[in-house]
Protein backbone atom coordinates (compact mmCIF):
# COMPACT_ATOMS: atom_id res chain seq x y z
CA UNK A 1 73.61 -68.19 50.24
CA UNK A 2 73.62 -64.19 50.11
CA UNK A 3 77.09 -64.71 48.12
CA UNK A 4 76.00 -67.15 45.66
CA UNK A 5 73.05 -65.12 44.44
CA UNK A 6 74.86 -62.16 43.82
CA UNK A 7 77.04 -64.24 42.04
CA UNK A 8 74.84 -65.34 40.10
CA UNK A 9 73.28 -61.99 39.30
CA UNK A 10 77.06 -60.46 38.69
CA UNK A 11 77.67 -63.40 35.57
CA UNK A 12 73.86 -62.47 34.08
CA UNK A 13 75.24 -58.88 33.62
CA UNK A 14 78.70 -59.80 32.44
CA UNK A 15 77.40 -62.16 30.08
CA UNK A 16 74.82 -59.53 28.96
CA UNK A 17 77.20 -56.87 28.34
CA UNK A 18 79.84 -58.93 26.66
CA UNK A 19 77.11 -59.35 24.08
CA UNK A 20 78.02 -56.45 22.49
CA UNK A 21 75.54 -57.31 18.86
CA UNK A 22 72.41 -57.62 21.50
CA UNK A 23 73.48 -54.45 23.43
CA UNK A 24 73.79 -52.26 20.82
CA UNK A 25 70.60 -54.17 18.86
CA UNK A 26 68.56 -52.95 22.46
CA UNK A 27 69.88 -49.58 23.11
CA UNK A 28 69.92 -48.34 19.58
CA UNK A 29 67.22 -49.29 17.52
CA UNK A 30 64.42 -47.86 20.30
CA UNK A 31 66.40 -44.20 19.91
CA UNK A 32 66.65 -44.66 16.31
CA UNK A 33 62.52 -45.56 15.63
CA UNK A 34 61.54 -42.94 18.86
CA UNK A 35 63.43 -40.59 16.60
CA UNK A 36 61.19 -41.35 13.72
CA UNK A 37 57.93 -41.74 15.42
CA UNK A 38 58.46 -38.95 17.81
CA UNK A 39 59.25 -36.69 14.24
CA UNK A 40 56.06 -37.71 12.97
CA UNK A 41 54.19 -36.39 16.05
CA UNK A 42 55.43 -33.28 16.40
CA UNK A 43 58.75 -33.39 17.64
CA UNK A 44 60.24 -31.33 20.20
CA UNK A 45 58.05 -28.33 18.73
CA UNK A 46 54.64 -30.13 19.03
CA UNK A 47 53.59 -29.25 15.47
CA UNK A 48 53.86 -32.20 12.95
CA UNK A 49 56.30 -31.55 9.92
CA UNK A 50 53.89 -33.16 7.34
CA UNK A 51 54.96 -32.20 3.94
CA UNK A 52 52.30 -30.70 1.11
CA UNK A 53 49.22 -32.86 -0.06
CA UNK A 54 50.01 -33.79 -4.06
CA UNK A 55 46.56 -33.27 -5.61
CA UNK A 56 45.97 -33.85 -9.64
CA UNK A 57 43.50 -30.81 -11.04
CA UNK A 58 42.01 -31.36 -14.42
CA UNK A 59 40.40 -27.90 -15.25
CA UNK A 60 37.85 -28.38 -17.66
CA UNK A 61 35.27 -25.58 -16.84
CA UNK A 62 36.49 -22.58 -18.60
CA UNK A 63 34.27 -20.09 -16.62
CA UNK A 64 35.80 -17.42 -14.55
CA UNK A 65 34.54 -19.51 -11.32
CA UNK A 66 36.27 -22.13 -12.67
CA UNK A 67 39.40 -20.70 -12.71
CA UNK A 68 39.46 -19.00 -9.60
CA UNK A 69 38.89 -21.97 -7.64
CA UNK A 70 41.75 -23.61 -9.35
CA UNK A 71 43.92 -20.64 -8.36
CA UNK A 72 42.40 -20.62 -4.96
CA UNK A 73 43.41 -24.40 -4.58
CA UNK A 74 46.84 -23.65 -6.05
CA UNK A 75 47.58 -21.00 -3.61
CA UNK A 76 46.41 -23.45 -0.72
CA UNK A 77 50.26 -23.75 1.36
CA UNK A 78 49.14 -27.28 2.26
CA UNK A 79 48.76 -28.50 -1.19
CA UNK A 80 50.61 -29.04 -4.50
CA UNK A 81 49.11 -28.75 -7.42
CA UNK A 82 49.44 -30.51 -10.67
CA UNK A 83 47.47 -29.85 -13.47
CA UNK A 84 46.53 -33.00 -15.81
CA UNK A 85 44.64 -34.13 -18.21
CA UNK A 86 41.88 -36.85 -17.16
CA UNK A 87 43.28 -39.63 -18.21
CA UNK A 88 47.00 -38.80 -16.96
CA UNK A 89 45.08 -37.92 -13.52
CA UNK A 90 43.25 -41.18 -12.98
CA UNK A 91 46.29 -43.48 -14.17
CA UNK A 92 48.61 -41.69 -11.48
CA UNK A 93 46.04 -42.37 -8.61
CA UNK A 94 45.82 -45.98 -9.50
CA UNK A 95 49.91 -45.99 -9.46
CA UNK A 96 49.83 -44.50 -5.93
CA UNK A 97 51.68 -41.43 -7.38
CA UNK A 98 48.93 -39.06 -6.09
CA UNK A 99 47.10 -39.29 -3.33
CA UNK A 100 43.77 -36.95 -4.72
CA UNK A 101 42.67 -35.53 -8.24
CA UNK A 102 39.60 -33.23 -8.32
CA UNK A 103 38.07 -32.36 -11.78
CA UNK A 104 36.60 -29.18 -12.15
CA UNK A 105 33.53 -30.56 -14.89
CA UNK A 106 32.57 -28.18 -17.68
CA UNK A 107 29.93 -25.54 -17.06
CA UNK A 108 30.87 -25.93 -13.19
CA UNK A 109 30.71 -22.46 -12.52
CA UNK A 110 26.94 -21.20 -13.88
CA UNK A 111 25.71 -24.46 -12.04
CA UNK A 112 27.20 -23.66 -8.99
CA UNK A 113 25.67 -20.70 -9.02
CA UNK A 114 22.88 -21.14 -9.64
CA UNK A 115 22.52 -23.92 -7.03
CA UNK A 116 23.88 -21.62 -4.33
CA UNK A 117 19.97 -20.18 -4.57
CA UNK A 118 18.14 -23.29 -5.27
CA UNK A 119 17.37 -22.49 -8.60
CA UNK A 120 19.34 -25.72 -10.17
CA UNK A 121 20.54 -29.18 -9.26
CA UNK A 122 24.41 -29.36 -7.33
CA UNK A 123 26.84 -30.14 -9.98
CA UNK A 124 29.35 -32.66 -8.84
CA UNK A 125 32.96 -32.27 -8.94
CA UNK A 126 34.50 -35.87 -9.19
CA UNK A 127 37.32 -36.59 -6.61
CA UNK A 128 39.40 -40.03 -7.39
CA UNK A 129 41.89 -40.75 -4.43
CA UNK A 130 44.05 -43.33 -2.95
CA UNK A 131 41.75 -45.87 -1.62
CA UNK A 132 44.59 -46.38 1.58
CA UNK A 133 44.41 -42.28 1.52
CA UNK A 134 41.10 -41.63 2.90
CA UNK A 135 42.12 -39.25 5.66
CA UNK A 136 43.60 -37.35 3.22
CA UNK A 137 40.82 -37.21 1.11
CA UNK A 138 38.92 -35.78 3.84
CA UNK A 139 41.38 -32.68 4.32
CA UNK A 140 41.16 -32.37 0.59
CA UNK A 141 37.38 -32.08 0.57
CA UNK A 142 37.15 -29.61 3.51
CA UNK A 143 39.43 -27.40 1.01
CA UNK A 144 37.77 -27.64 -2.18
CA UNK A 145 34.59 -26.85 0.22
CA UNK A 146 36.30 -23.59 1.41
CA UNK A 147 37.35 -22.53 -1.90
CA UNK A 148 34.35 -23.30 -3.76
CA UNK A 149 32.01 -21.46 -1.05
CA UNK A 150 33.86 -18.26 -1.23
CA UNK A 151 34.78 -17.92 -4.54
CA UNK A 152 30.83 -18.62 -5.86
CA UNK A 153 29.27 -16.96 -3.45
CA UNK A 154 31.60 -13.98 -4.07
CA UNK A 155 30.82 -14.42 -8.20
CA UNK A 156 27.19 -14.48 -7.17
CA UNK A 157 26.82 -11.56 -5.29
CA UNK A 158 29.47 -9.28 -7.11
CA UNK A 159 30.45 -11.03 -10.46
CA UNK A 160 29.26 -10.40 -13.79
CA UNK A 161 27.82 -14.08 -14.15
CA UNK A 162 25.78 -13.46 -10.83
CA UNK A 163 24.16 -10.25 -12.54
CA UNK A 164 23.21 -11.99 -15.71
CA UNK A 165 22.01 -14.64 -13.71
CA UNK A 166 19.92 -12.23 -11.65
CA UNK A 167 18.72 -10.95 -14.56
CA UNK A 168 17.66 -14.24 -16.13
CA UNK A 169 16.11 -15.51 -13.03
CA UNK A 170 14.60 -12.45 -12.27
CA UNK A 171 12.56 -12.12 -16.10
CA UNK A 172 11.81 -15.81 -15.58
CA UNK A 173 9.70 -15.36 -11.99
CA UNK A 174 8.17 -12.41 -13.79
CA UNK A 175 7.04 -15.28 -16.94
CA UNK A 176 6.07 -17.84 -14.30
CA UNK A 177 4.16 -15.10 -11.87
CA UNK A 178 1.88 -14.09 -15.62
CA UNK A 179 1.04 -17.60 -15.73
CA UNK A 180 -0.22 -18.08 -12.41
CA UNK A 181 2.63 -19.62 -10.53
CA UNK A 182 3.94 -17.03 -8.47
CA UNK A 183 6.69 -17.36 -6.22
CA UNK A 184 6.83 -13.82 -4.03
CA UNK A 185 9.30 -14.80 -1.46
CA UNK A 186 12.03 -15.67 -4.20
CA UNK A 187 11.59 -13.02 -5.89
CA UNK A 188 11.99 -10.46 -3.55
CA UNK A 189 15.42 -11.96 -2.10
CA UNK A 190 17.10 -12.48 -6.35
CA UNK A 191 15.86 -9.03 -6.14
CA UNK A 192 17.18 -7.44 -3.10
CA UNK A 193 20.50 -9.03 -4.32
CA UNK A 194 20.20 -7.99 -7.65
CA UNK A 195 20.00 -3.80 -6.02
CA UNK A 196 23.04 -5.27 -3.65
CA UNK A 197 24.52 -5.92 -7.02
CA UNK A 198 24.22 -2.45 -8.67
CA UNK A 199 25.11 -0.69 -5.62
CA UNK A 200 28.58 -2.57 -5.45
CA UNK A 201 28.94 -2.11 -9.02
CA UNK A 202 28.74 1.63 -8.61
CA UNK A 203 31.12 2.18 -5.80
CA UNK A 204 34.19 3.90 -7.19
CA UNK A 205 37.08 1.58 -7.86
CA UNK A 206 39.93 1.65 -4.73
CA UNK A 207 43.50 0.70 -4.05
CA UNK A 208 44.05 -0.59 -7.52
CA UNK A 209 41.44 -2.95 -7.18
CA UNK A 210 40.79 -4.62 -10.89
CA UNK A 211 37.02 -3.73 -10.48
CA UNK A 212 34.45 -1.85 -7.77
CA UNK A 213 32.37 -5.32 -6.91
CA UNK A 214 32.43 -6.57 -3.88
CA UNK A 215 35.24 -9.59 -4.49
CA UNK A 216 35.16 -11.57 -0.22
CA UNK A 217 32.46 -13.72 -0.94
CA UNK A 218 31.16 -15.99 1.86
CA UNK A 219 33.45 -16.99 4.67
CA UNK A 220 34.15 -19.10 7.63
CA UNK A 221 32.32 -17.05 10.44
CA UNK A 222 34.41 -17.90 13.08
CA UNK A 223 38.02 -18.47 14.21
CA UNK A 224 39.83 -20.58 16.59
CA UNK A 225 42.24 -19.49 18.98
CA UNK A 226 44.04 -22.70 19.77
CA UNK A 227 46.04 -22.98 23.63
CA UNK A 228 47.80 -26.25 24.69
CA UNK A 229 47.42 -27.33 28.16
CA UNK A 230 49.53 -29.40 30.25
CA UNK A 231 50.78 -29.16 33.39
CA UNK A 232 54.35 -29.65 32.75
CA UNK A 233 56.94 -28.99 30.23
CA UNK A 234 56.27 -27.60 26.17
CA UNK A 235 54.86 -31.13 24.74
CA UNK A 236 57.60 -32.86 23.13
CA UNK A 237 56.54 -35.64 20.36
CA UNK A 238 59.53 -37.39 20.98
CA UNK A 239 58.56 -38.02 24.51
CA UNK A 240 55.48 -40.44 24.48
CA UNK A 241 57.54 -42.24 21.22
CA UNK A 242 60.86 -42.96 23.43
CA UNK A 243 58.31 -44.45 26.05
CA UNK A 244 56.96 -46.50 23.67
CA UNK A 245 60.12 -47.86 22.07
CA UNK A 246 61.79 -48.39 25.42
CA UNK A 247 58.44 -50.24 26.60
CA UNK A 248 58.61 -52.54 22.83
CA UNK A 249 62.68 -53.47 23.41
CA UNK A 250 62.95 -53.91 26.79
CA UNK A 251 60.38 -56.57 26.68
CA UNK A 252 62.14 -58.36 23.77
CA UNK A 253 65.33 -58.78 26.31
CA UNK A 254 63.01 -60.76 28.13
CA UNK A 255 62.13 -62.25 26.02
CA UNK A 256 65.76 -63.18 25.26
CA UNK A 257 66.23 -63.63 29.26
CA UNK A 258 63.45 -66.34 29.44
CA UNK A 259 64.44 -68.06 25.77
CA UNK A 260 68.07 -67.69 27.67
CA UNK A 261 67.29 -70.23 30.23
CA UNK A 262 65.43 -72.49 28.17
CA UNK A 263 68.63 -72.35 25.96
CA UNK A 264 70.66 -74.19 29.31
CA UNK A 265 68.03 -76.38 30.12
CA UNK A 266 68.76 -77.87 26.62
CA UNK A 267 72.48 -77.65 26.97
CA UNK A 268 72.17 -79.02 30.15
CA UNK A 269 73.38 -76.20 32.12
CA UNK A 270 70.78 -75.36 33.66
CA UNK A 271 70.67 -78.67 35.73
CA UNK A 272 74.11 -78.68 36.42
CA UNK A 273 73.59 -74.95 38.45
CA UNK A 274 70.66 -76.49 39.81
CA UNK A 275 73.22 -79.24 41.46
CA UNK A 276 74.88 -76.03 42.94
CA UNK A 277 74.07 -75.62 47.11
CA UNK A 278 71.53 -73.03 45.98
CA UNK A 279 67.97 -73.35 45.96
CA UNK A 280 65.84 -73.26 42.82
CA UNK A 281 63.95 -69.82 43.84
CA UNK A 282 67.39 -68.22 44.78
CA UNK A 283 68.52 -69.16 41.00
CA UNK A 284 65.52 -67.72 39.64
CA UNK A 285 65.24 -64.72 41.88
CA UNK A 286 68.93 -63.99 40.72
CA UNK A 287 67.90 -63.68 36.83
CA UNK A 288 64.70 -61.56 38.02
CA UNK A 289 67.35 -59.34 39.59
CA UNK A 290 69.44 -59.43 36.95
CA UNK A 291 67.23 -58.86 33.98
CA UNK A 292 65.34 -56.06 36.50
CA UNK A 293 69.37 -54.36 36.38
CA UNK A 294 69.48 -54.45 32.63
CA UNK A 295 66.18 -53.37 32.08
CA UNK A 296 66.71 -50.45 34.21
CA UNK A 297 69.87 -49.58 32.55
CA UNK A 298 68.83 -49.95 29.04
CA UNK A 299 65.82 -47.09 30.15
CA UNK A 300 68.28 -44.81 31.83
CA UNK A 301 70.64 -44.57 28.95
CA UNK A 302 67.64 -44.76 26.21
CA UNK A 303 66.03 -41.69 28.03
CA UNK A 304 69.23 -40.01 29.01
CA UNK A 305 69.55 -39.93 25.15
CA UNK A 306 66.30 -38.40 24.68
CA UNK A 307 67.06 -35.55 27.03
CA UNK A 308 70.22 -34.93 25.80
CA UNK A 309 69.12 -34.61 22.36
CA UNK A 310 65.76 -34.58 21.55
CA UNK A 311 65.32 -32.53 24.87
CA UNK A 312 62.78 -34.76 25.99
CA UNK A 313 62.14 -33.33 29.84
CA UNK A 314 61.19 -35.20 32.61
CA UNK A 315 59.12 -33.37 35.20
CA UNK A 316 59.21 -35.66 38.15
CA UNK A 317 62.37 -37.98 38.22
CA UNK A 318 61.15 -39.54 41.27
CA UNK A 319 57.87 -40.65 39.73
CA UNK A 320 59.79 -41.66 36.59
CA UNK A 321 61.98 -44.07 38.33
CA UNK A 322 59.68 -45.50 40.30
CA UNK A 323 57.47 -46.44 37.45
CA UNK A 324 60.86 -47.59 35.43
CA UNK A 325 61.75 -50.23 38.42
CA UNK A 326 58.56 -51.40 38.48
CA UNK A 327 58.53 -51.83 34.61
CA UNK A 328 61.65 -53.77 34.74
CA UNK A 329 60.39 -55.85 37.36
CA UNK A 330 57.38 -56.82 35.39
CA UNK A 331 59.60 -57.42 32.57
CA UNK A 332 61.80 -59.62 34.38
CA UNK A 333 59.29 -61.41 35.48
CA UNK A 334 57.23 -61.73 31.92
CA UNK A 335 60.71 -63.23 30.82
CA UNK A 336 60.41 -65.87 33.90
CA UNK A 337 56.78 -66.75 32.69
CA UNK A 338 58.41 -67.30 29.56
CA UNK A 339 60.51 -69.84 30.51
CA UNK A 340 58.46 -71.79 32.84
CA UNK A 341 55.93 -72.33 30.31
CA UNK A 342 57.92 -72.77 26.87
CA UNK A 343 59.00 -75.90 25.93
CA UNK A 344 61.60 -75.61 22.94
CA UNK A 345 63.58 -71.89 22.63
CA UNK A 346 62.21 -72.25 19.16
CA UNK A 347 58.19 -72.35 20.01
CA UNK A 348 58.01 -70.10 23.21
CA UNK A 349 60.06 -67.21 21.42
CA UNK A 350 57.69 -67.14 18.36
CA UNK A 351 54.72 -67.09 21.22
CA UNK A 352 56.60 -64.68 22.60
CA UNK A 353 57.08 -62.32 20.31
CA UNK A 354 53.71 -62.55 19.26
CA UNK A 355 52.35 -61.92 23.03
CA UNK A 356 54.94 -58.88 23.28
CA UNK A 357 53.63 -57.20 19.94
CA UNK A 358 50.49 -57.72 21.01
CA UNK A 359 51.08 -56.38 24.43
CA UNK A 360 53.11 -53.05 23.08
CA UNK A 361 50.24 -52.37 20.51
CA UNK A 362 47.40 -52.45 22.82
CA UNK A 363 49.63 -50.70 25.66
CA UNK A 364 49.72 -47.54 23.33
CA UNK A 365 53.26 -47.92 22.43
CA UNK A 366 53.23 -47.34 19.16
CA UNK A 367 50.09 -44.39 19.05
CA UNK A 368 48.56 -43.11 22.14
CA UNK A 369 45.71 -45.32 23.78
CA UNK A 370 43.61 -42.14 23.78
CA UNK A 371 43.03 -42.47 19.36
CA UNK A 372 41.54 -46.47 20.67
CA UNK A 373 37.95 -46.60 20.21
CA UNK A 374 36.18 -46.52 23.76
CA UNK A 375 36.03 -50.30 24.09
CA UNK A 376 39.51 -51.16 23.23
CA UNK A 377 40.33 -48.41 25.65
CA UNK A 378 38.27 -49.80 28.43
CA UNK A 379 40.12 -53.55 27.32
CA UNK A 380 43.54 -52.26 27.90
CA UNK A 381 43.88 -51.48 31.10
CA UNK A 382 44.26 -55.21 31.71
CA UNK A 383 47.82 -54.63 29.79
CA UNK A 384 50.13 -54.35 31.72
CA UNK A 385 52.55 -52.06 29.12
CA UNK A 386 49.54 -49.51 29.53
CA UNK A 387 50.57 -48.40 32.32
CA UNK A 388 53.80 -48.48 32.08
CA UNK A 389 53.35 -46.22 28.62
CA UNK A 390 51.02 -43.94 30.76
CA UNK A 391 53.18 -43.64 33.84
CA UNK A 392 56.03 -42.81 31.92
CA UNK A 393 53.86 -40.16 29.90
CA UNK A 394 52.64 -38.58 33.23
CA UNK A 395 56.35 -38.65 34.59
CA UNK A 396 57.42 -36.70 31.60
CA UNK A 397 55.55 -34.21 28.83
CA UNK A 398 51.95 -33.81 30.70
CA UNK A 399 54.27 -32.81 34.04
CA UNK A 400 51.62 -34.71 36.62
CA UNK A 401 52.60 -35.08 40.24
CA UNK A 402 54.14 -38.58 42.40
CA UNK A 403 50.45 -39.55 42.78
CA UNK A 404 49.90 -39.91 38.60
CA UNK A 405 52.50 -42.47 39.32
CA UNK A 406 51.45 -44.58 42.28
CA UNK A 407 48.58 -46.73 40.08
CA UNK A 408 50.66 -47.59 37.12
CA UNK A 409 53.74 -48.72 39.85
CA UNK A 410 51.18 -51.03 41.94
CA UNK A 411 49.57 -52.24 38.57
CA UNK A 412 53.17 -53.33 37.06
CA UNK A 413 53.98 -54.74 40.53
CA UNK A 414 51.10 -56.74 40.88
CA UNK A 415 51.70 -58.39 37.15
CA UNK A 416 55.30 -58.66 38.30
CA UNK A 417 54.11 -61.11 41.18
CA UNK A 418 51.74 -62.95 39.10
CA UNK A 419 54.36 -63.51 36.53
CA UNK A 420 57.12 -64.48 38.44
CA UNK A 421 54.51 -66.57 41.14
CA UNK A 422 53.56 -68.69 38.19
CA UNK A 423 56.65 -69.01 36.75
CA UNK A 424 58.46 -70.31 40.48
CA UNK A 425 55.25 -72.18 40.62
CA UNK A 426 55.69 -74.25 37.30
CA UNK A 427 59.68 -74.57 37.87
CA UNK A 428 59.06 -76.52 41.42
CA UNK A 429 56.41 -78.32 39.42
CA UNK A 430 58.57 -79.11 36.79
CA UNK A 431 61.50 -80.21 39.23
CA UNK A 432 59.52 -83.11 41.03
């Protein structure tokens, strides 16, 4: 009996890798899109290699503010600039050609500052973006924000424009406090800055600086001093993506294992092996074990890939292959489930494929689980390709120990069982 079933598991692996089209389809194409996803989130570096933000300026404030935010937006590293004319702006957005264009109205600058101290309404700067692009739009806005604070508050409190509007709002308190509507409290801060004002315009001019005002302007009070923790390795983007592509095609040759044998029930060759001296649960235990094999070997030579050179690292090999087995056992046995239940090759593997897309998207295959709002989070653990993506996650860039491993190997077991239970279940069924 022994003989016989390793038999049979010896032809499922010749047959497999005399397919050479479906070998190189399931060994390649994970490497090849881990290569690209694991690029986009950071690489082997950790830091993202996102290239500059295009954003469309049409200057039409002539005012010295006005121009130094464009030149403070300009100088931004993360973005590049195009100046355009309104029109030219707001066709390119609608093409998709830029992401962003700010406009910069007219008169931008003496309303600006003159809002900074409540004495006028906000002026608006229109923004047109990408409607798909709102992320971006976001970063774009926290700029402009930066740029715009400093450079008006610095106008405001050292500028020429900020002393003649001093001056101006300073004579108009003094008309409005004749006719009986004082306002004390504004008009001793416009007037402490308005002596802030003439003592930085005195100071004597220094290192070649173009004038003696005070030029900083308000800034961001505080800085970040950013530290990644793990406890193993440097992360490596490439890591979680190679765990998630190896997760995605591994299921599909299940997929092809279980559309496999509905493929010889329809040739009749399946019933002719079932008129072999071998029982029916020693023929489907032997493509379990096969498809297990493959499944194991496709994510030893996927990830052997990855280390070798994407210098993926994996901190605890043990851990790593004992969530792998137990991956390709639930695999083998979502390809059994497969079969029992499909009734044409044609119908089961478009519910199949469906089911495994499913399964890899809400497993965290393609981005993290942790970006999942807190429900959807809470939902997937009943996915079994969550913890696999997890386990393989802890095995490699966050470095956790054997015991990170142990629940998402007894999850992956259990949904092994239950697969493969049903799927013996429904075969006897079918047989009587």
């Amino acid at each position: 009996m022994m003989t016989a079933f390793f038999a049979l598991v010896r032809k499922d692996l010749i047959l497999y890798l005399g397919d050479k089209r479906a070998l190189l389809i399931n060994l390649m194409l994970p490497i090849v899109l881990a290569a690209f996803f694991g690029s986009l989130f950071g690489g082997s570096g950790g830091e993202a290699s996102t290239g500059k933000i295009d954003v469309g300026l049409v200057q039409l404030d002539t005012s010295a503010v006005g121009g130094k935010v464009a030149d403070g937006l300009k100088a931004d590293p993360a973005l590049r600039i195009k100046e355009l004319a309104l029109a030219d702006a707001q066709a390119q957005v609608r093409a998709g050609k830029l992401t962003v264009a700010v406009v910069i109205p007219p008169g931008f600058g003496d309303a600006a500052g003159k809002a900074l101290f409540g004495a006028g309404s906000k002026p608006e700067i229109p923004v047109f973006y990408d409607p798909s692009q709102a992320t971006t739009l976001a970063m774009v806005k926290g700029m402009l924000t930066q740029q715009v604070m400093q450079i008006v508050s610095a106008e405001m409190f050292g500028g020429d424009s900020g002393s003649k509007f001093m001056d101006v709002s300073l004579k108009e308190l003094e008309q409005s406090a004749a006719a009986g509507r004082d306002n004390p409290a504004l008009r001793d801060m416009l007037g402490s800055v308005r002596r802030y004002q003439q003592v930085e315009q005195g100071k004597p001019v220094k290192d070649g600086a173009a004038g003696g005002a005070a030029k900083a302007g308000l800034s961001m009070p505080f800085a970040t001093k950013d530290e990644a923790l793990s406890s193993g390795p440097r992360y490596n983007g490439y890591a979680h993506s190679f765990a998630g592509m190896s997760v995605q095609f591994i299921l599909f040759m299940g997929v092809d294992m279980g559309i496999g044998i509905l493929l010889a029930r329809r040739m009749g060759i399946w019933n002719r092996l079932l008129a072999a001296p071998v029982s029916l649960t020693s023929v489907l235990l032997a493509r379990a074990v096969s498809a297990a094999l493959i499944a194991s070997g496709l994510l030893a030579a996927i990830f052997l890939c990855a280390m070798l050179i994407f210098k993926v690292d994996i901190s605890n090999p043990l851990g790593f292959a004992g969530v792998g087995v137990c991956f390709a056992l639930m695999t083998a046995g979502f390809g059994l489930l497969i079969a029992a239940f499909g009734k044409t090759p044609e119908a089961a593997r478009g519910i199949a494929v469906f089911a495994t897309l499913i399964m890899v998207m809400l497993g965290g295959a393609w981005v993290p689980s942790f970006v999942f709002p807190a429900w959807m989070q809470t939902l997937t653990i009943a996915i079994p390709t969550r913890w696999a993506v997890d386990g393989f996650d802890a095995m490699t860039w966050r470095g956790l120990g054997l015991d990170a491993a142990l629940a998402p190997m007894a999850v992956q077991l259990a949904f092994a069982a239950v697969f493969a239970g049903l799927a013996i279940w429904k075969f006897r069924r079918d047989q009587q």
